[in-house]
Protein backbone atom coordinates (compact mmCIF):
# COMPACT_ATOMS: atom_id res chain seq x y z
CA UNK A 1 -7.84 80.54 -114.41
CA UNK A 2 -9.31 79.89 -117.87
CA UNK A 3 -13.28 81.54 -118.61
CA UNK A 4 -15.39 80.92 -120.72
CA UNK A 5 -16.16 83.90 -123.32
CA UNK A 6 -19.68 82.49 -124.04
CA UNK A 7 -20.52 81.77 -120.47
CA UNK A 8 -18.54 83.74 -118.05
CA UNK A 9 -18.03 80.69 -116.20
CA UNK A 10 -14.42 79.45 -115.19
CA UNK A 11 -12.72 76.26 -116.12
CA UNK A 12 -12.08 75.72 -112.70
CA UNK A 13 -16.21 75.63 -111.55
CA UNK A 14 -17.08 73.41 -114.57
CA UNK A 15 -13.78 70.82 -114.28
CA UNK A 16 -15.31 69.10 -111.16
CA UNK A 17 -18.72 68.87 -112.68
CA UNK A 18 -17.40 66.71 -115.43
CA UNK A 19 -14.81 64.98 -113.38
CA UNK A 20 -17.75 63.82 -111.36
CA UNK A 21 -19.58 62.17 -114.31
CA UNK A 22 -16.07 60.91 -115.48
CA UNK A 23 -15.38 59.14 -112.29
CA UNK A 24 -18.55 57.31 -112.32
CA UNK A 25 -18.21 56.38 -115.83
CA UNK A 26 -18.32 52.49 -115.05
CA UNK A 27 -21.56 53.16 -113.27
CA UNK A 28 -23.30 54.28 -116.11
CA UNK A 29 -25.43 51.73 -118.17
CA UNK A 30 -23.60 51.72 -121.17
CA UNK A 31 -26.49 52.60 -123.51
CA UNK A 32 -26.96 55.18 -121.44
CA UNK A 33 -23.30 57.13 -121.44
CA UNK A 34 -22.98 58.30 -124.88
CA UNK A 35 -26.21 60.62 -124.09
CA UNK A 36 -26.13 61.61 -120.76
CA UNK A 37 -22.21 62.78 -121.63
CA UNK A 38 -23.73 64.66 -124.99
CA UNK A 39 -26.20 66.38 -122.58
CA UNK A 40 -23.93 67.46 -120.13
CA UNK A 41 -21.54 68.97 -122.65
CA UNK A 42 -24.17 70.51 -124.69
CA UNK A 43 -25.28 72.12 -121.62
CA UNK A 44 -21.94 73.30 -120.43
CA UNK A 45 -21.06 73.95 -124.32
CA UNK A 46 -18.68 71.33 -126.21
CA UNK A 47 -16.50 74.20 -127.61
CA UNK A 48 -15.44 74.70 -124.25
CA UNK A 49 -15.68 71.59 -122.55
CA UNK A 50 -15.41 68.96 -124.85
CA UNK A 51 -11.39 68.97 -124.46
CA UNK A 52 -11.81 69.18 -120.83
CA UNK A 53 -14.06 65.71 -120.72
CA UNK A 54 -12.01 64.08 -123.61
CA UNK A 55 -8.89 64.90 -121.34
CA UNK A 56 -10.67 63.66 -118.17
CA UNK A 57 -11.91 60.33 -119.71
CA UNK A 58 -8.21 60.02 -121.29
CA UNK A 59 -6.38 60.00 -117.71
CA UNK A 60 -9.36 57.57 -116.56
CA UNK A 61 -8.36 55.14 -119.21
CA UNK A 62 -4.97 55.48 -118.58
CA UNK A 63 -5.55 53.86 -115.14
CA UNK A 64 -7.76 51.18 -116.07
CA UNK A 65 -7.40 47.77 -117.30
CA UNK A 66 -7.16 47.05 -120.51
CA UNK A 67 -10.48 46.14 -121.42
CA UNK A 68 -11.45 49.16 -120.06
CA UNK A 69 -9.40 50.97 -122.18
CA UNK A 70 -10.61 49.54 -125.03
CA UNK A 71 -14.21 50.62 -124.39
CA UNK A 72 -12.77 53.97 -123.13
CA UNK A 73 -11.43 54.76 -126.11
CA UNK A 74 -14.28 54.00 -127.95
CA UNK A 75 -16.57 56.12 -126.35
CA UNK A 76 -14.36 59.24 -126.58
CA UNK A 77 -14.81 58.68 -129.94
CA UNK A 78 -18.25 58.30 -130.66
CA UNK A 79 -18.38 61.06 -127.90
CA UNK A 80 -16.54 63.29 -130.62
CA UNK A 81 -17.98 61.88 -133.77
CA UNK A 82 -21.55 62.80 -131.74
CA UNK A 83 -20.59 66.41 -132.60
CA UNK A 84 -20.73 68.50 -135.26
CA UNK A 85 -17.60 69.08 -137.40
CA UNK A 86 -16.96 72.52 -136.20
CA UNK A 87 -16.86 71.30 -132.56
CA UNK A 88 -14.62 68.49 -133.70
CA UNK A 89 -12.47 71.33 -135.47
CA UNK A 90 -12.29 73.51 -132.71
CA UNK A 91 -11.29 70.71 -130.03
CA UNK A 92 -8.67 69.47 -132.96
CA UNK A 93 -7.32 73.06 -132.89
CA UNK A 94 -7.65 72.95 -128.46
CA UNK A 95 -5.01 69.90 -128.77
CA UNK A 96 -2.93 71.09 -131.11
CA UNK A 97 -2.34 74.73 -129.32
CA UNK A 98 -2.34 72.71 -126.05
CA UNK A 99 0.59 70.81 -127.80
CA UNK A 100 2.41 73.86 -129.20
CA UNK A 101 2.42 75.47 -125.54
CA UNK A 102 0.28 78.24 -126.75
């Protein structure tokens, strides 16, 4: 069980929070999305959950059409770019441990 060092709060309580907005993703006016997700990770706190969403939205597109992948895509990346650059940094670093195995 991963938790948070800021927060105290486990990976495991916040994963079904985000899955939640994830899974309604189509459901969400699109000029609306790019917001609502920035609150809800600002919230929570992007260090920590910002890889968590980006991974969430990531299997989401994976199962969707392709013009849904397209715009899936996109937003993850806006959803980034919304961020500052240390955020971006430390998710960058997230992956690349995550990749590593460490």
């Amino acid at each position: 069980m991963l938790v948070s060092a800021s927060t105290g709060q486990t990976e495991i309580e916040i994963a079904p929070i985000i899955s939640a907005f994830v899974a309604n993703f189509d459901f969400i006016p699109r000029h609306r999305r790019l917001s609502l997700f920035k609150v809800l990770l600002e919230t929570l706190g992007p260090d920590q959950h910002l890889p968590t969403a980006l991974f969430l939205l990531a299997d989401k597109g994976c199962q969707a059409n392709e013009k849904s992948k397209a715009a899936m895509t996109e937003f993850g990346a806006d959803l980034v770019n919304s961020f500052p650059l240390s955020t971006r940094l430390t998710v960058l670093l997230f992956k690349i441990k995550l990749i590593e195995g460490n």
